[in-house]
N, C-alpha and C. Protein backbone atom coordinates (compact mmCIF):
# COMPACT_ATOMS: atom_id res chain seq x y z
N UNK A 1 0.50 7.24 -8.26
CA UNK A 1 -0.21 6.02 -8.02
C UNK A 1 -0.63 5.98 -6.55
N UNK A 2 -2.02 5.50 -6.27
CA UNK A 2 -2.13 5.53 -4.70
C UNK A 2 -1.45 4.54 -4.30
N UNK A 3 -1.16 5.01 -3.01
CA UNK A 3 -0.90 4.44 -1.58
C UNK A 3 -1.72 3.36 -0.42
N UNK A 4 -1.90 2.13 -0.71
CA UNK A 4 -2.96 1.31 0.00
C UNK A 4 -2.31 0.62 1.57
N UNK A 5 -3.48 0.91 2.59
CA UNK A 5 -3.01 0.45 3.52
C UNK A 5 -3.18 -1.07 4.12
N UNK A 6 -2.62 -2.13 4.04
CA UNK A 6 -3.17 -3.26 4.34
C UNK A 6 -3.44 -3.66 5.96
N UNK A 7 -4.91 -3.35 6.18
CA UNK A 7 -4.67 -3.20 7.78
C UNK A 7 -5.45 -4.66 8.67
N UNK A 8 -5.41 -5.11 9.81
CA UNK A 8 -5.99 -5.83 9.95
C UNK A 8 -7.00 -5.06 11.21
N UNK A 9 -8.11 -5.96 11.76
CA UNK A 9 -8.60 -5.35 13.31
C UNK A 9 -8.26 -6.95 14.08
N UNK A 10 -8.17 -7.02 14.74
CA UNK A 10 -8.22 -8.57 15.47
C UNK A 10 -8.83 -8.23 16.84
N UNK A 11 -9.12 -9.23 18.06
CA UNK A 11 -9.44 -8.97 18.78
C UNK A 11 -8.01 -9.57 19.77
N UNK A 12 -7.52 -8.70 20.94
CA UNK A 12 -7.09 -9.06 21.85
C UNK A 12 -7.12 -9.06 23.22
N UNK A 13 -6.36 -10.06 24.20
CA UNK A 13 -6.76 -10.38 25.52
C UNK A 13 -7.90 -11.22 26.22
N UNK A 14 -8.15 -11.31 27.02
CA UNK A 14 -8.79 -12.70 27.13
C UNK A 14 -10.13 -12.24 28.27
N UNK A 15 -11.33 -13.11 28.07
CA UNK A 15 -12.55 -13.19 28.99
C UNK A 15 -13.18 -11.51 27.97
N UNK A 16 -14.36 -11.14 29.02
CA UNK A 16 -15.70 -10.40 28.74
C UNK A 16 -15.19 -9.09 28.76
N UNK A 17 -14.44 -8.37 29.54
CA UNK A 17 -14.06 -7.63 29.84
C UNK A 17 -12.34 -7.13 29.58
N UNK A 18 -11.41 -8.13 29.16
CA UNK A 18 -10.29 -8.02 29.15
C UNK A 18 -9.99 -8.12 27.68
N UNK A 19 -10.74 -8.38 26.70
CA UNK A 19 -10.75 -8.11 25.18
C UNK A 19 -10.48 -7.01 24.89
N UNK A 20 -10.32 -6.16 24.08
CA UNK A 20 -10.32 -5.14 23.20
C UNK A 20 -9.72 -5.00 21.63
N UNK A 21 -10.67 -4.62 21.30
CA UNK A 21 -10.55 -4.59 19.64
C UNK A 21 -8.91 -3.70 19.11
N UNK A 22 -8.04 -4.26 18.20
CA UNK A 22 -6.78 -3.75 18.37
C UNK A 22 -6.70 -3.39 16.39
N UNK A 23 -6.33 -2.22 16.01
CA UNK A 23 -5.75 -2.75 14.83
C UNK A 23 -4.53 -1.80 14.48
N UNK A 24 -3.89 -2.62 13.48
CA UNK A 24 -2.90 -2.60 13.05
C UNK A 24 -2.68 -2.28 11.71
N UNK A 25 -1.48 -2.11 10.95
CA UNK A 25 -0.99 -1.72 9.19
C UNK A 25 0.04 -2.99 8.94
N UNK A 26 -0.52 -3.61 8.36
CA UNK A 26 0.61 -4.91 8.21
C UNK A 26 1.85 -4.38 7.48
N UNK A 27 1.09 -3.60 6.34
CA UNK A 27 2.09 -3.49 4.85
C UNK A 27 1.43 -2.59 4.20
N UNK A 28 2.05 -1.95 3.08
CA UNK A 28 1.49 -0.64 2.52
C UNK A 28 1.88 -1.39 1.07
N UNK A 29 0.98 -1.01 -0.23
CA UNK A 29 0.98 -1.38 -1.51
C UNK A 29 0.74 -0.04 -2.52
N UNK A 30 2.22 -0.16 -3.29
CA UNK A 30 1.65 1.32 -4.16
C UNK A 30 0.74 0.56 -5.74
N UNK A 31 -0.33 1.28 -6.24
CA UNK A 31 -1.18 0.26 -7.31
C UNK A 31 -2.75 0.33 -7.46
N UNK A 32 -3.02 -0.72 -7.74
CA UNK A 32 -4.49 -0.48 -8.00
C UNK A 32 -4.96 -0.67 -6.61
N UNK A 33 -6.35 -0.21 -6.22
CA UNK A 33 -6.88 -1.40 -5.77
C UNK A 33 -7.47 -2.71 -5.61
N UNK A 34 -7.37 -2.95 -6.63
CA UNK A 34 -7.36 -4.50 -7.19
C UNK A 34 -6.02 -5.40 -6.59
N UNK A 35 -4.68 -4.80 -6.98
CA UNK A 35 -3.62 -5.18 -6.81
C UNK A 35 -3.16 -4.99 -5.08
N UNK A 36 -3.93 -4.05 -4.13
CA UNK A 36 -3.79 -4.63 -2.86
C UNK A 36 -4.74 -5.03 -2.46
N UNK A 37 -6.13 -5.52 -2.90
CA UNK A 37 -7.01 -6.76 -2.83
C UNK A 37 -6.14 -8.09 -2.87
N UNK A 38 -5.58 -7.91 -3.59
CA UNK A 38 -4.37 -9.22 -4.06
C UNK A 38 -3.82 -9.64 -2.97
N UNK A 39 -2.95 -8.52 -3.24
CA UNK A 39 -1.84 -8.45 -1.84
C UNK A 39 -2.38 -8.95 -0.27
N UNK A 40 -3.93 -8.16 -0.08
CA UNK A 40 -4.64 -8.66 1.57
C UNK A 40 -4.72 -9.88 1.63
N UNK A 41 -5.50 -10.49 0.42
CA UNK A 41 -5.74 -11.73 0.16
C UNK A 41 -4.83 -13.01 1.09
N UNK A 42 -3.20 -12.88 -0.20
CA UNK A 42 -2.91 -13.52 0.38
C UNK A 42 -2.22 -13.62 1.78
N UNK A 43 -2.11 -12.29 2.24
CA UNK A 43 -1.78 -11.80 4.05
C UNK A 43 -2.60 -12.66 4.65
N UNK A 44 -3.95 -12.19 4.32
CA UNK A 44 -5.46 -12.89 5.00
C UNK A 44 -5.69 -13.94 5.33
N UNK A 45 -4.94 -15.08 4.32
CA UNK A 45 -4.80 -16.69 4.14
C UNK A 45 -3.78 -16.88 4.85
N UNK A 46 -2.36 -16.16 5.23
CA UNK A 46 -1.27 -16.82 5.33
C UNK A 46 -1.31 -16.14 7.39
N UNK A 47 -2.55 -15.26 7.78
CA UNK A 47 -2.60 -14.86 9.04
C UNK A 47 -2.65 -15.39 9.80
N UNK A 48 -1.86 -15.18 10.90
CA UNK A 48 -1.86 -15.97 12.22
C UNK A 48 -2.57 -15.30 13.80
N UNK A 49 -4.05 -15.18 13.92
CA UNK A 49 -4.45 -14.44 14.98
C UNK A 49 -4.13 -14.86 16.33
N UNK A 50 -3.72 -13.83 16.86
CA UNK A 50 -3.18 -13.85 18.49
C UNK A 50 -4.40 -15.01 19.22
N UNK A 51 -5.67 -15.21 18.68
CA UNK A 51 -6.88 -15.65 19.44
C UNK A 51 -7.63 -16.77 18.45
N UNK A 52 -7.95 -17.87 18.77
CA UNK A 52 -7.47 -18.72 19.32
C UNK A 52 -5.76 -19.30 19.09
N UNK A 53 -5.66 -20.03 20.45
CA UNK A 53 -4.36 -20.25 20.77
C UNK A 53 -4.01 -21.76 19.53
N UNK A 54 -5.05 -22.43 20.02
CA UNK A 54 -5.76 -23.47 19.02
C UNK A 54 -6.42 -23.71 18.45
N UNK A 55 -6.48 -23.22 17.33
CA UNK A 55 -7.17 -23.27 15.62
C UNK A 55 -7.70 -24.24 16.09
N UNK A 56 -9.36 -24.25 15.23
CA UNK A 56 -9.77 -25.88 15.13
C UNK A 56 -10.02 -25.50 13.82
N UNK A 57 -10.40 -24.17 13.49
CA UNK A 57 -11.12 -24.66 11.82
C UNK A 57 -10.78 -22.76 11.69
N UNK A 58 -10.47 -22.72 10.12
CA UNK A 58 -10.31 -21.32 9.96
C UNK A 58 -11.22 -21.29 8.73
N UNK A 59 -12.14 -20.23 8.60
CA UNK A 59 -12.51 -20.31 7.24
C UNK A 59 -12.59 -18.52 7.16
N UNK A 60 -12.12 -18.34 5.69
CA UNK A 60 -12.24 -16.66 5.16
C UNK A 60 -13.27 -16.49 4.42
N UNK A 61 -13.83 -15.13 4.82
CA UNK A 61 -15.20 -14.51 3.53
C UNK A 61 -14.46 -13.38 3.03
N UNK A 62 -14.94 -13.48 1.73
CA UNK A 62 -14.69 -12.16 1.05
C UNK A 62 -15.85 -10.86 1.20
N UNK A 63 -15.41 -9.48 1.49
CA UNK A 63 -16.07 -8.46 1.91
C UNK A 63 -15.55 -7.37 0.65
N UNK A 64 -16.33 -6.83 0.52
CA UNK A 64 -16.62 -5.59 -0.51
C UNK A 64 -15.08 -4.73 -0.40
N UNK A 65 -14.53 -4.21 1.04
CA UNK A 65 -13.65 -3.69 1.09
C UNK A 65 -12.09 -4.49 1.75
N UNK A 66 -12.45 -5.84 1.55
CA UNK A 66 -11.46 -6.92 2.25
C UNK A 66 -12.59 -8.43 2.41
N UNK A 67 -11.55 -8.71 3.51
CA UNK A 67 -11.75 -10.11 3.77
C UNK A 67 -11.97 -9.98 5.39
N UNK A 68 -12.78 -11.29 6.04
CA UNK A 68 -13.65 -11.71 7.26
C UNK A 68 -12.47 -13.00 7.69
N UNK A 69 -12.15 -12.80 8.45
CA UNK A 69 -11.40 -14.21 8.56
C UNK A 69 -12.01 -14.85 10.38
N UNK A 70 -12.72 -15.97 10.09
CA UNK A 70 -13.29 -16.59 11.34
C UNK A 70 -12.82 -17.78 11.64
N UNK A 71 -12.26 -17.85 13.15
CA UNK A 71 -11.54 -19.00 13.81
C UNK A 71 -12.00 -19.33 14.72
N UNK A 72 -12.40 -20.87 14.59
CA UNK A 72 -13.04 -21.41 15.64
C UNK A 72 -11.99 -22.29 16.78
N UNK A 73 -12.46 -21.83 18.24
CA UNK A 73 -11.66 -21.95 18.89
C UNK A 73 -12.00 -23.33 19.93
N UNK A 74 -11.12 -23.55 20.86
CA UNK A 74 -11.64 -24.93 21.85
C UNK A 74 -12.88 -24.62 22.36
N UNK A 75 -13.25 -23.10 22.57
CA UNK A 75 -14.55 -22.73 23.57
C UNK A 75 -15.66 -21.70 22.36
N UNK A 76 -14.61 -20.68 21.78
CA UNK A 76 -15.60 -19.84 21.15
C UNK A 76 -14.90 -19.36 19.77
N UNK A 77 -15.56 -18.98 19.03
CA UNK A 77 -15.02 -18.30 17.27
C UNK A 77 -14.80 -16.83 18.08
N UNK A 78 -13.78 -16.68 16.79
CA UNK A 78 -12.84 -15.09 17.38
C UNK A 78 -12.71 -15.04 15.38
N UNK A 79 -13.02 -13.86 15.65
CA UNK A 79 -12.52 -13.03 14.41
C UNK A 79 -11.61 -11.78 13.63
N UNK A 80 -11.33 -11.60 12.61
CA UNK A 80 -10.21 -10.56 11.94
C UNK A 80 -10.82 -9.89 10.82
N UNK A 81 -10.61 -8.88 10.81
CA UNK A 81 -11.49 -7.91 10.04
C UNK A 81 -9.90 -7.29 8.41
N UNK A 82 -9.73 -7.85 7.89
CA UNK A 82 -8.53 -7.25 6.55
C UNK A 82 -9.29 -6.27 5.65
N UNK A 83 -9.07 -5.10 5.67
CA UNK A 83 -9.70 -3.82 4.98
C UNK A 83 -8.30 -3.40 4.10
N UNK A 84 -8.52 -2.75 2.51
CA UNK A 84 -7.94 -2.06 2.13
C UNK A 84 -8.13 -0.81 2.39
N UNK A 85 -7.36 0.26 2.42
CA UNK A 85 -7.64 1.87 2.93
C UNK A 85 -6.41 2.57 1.91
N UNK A 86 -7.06 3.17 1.32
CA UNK A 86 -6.49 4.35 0.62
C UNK A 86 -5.71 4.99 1.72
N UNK A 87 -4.29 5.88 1.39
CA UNK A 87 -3.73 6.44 2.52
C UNK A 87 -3.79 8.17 1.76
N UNK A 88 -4.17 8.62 2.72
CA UNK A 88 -4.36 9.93 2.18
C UNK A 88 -3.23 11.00 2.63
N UNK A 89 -2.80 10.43 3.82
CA UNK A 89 -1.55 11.21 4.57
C UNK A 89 -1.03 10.47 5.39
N UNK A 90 0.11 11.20 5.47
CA UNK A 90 1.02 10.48 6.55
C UNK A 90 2.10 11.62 7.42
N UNK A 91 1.82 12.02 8.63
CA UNK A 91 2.51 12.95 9.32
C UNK A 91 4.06 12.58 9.49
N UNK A 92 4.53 11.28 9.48
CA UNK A 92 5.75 11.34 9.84
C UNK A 92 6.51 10.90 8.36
N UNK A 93 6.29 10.95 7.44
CA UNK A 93 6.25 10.12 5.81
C UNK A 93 7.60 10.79 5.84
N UNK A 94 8.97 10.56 5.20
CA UNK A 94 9.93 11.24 4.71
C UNK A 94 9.79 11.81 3.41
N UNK A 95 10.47 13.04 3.90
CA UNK A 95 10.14 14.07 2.29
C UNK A 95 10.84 13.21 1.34
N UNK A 96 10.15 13.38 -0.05
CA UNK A 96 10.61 12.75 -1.50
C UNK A 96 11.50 13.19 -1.61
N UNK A 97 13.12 12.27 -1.88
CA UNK A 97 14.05 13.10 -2.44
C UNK A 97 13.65 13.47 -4.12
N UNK A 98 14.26 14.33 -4.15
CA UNK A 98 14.31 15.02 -5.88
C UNK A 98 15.54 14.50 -6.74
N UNK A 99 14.90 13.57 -7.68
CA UNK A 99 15.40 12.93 -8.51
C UNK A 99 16.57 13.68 -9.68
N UNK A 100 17.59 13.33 -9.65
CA UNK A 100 18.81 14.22 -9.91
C UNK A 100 19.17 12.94 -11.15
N UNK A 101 19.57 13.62 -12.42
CA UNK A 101 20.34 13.25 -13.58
C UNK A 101 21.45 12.68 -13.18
N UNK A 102 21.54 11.10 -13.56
CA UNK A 102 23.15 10.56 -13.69
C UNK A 102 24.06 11.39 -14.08
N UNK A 103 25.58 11.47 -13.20
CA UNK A 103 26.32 11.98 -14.34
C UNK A 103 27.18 11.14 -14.86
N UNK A 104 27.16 11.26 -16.16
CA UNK A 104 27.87 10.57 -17.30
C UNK A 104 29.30 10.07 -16.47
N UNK A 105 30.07 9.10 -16.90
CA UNK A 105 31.15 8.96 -16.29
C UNK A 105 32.34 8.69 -18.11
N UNK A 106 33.21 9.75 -17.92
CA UNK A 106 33.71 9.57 -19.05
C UNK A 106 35.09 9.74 -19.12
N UNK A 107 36.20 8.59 -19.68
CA UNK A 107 37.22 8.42 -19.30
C UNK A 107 38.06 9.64 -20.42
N UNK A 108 38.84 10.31 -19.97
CA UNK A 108 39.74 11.10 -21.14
C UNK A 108 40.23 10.49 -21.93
N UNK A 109 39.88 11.06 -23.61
CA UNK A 109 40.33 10.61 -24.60
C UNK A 109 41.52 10.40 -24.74
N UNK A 110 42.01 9.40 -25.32
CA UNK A 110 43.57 9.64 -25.90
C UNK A 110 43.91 9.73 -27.35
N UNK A 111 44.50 10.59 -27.60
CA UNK A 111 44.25 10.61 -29.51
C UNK A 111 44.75 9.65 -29.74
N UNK A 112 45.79 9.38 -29.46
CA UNK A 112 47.04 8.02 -30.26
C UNK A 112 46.07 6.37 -29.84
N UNK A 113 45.18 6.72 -28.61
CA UNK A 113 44.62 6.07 -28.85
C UNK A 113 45.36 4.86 -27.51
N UNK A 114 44.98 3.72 -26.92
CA UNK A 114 45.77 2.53 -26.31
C UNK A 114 47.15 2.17 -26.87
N UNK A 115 48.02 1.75 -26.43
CA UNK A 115 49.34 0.99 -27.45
C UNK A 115 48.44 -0.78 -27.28
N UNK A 116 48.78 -0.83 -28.74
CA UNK A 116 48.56 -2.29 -29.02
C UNK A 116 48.89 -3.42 -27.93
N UNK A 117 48.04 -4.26 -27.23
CA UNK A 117 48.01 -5.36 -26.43
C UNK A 117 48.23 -4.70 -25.00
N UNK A 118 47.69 -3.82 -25.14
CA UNK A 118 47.39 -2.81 -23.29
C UNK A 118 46.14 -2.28 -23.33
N UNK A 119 45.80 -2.30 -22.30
CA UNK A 119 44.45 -1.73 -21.66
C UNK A 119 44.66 -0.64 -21.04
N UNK A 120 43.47 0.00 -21.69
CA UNK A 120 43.47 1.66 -21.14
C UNK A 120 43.35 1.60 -19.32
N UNK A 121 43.67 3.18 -18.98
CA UNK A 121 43.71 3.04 -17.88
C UNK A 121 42.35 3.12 -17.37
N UNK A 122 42.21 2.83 -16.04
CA UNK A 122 40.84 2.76 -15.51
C UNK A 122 41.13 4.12 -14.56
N UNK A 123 40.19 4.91 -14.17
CA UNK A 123 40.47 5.90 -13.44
C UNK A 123 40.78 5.41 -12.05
N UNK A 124 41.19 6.53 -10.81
CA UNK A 124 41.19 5.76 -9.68
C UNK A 124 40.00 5.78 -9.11
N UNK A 125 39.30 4.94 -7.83
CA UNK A 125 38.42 4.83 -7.27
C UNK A 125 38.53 6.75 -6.14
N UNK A 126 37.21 6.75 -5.73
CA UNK A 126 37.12 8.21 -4.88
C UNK A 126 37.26 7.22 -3.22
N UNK A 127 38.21 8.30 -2.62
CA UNK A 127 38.60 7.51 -0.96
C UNK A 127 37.34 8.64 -0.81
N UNK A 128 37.09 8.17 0.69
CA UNK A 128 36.35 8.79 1.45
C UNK A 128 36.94 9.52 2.26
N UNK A 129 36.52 10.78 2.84
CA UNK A 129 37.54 11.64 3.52
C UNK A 129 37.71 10.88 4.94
N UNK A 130 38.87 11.72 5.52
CA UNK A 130 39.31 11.13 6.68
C UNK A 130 38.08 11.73 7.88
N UNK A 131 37.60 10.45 8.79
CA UNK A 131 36.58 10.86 9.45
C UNK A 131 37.73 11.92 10.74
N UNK A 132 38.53 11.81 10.89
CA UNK A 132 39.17 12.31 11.98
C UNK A 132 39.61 11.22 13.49
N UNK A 133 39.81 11.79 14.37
CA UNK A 133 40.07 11.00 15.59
C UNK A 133 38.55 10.89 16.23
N UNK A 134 38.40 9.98 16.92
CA UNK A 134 37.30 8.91 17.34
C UNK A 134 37.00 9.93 18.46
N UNK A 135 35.55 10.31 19.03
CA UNK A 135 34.90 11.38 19.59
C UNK A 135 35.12 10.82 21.54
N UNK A 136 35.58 12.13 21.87
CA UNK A 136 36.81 11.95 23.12
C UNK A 136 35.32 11.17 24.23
N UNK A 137 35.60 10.53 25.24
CA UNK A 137 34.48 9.80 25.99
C UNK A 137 34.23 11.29 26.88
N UNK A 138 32.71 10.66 27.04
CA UNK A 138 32.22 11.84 28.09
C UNK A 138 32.63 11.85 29.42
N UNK A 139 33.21 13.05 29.61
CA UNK A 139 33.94 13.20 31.07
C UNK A 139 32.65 13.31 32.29
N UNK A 140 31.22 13.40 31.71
CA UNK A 140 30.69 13.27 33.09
C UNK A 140 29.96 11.93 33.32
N UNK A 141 30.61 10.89 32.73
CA UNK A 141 30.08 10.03 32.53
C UNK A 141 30.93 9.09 33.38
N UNK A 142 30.56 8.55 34.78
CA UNK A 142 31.97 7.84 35.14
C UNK A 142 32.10 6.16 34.85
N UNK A 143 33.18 5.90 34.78
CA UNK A 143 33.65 4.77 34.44
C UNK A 143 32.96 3.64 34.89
N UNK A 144 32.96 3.77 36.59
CA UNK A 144 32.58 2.96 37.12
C UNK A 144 31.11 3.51 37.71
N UNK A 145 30.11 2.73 38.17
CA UNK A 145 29.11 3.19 38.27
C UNK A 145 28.95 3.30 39.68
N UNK A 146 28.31 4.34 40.39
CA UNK A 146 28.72 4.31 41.77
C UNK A 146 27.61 3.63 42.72
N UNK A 147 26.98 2.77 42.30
CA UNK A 147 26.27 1.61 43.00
C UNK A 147 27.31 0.60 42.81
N UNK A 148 28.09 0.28 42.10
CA UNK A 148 28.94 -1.31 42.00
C UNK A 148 30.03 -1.50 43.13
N UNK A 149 29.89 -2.22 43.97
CA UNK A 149 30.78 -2.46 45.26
C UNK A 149 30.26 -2.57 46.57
N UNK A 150 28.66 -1.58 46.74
CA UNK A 150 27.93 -1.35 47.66
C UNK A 150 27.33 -2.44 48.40
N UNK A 151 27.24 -3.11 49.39
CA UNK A 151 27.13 -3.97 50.44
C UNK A 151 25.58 -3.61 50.66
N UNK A 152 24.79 -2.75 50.74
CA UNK A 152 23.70 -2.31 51.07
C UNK A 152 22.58 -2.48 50.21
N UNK A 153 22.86 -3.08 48.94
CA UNK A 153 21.61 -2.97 48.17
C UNK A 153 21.63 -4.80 47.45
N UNK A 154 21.91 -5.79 49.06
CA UNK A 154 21.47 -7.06 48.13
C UNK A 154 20.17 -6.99 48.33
């Protein structure tokens, strides 16, 4: 099933020059793309842009590959760009573990069977091995730090 990326663009920082266009991956959706259309949707509605500080009016458009979200501000409208994106790769992704068969858990039979008004035994629980003694402190590491006491560095 694909992998959808729910991303936003927003604009951040402030004045003509100190803006820059920023984007981000909110959330990832495994499914249709219909079903992270869904998903942007309601991200899109429930978004809070860094710009304006004070909302006066928010209104969303729907776009072919997402949603337009425009906020009008005390001085000027600032906008957010919500795109779905297929993910095609991912360099740091953790390898799939390989899906391994339950094993059965099965208590030894007894022929004779329970004695009447007793309960079979339950096996015992598995301890965890002994981790050992607690890892010795680093000897080049000193205790005290050799700036603490020094008169010279108020």
């Amino acid at each position: 099933m694909p992998r959808w990326g729910l991303v936003v663009e927003q604009n951040l920082g402030y004045g003509r020059q100190g803006r820059m266009w920023s984007v981000g991956v909110m959330d990832h959706v495994e499914g249709t793309r219909e079903e992270a259309l869904a998903a942007l949707r309601i991200r899109a509605e429930r978004f809070e842009p860094v710009h304006p500080a004070n909302p006066k009016r928010r209104m969303l458009y729907r776009e072919a590959d997402g949603f337009l979200l425009v906020v009008d501000g005390v001085w000027q409208p600032f906008h957010c760009r919500f795109t779905v994106a297929e993910q095609l790769y991912d360099s740091d992704a953790p390898e799939p573990v390989a899906a391994q068969p339950p094993v059965p858990v099965t208590a030894p039979e007894d022929p004779d069977g329970p004695a009447r008004g007793t309960k079979a035994a339950s096996p015992a629980p598995e301890t965890a091995p002994d981790p050992g003694p607690p890892p010795a402190w680093d000897a080049e590491v000193p205790e005290v730090p050799s700036w603490l006491g020094r008169d010279d560095l108020a």
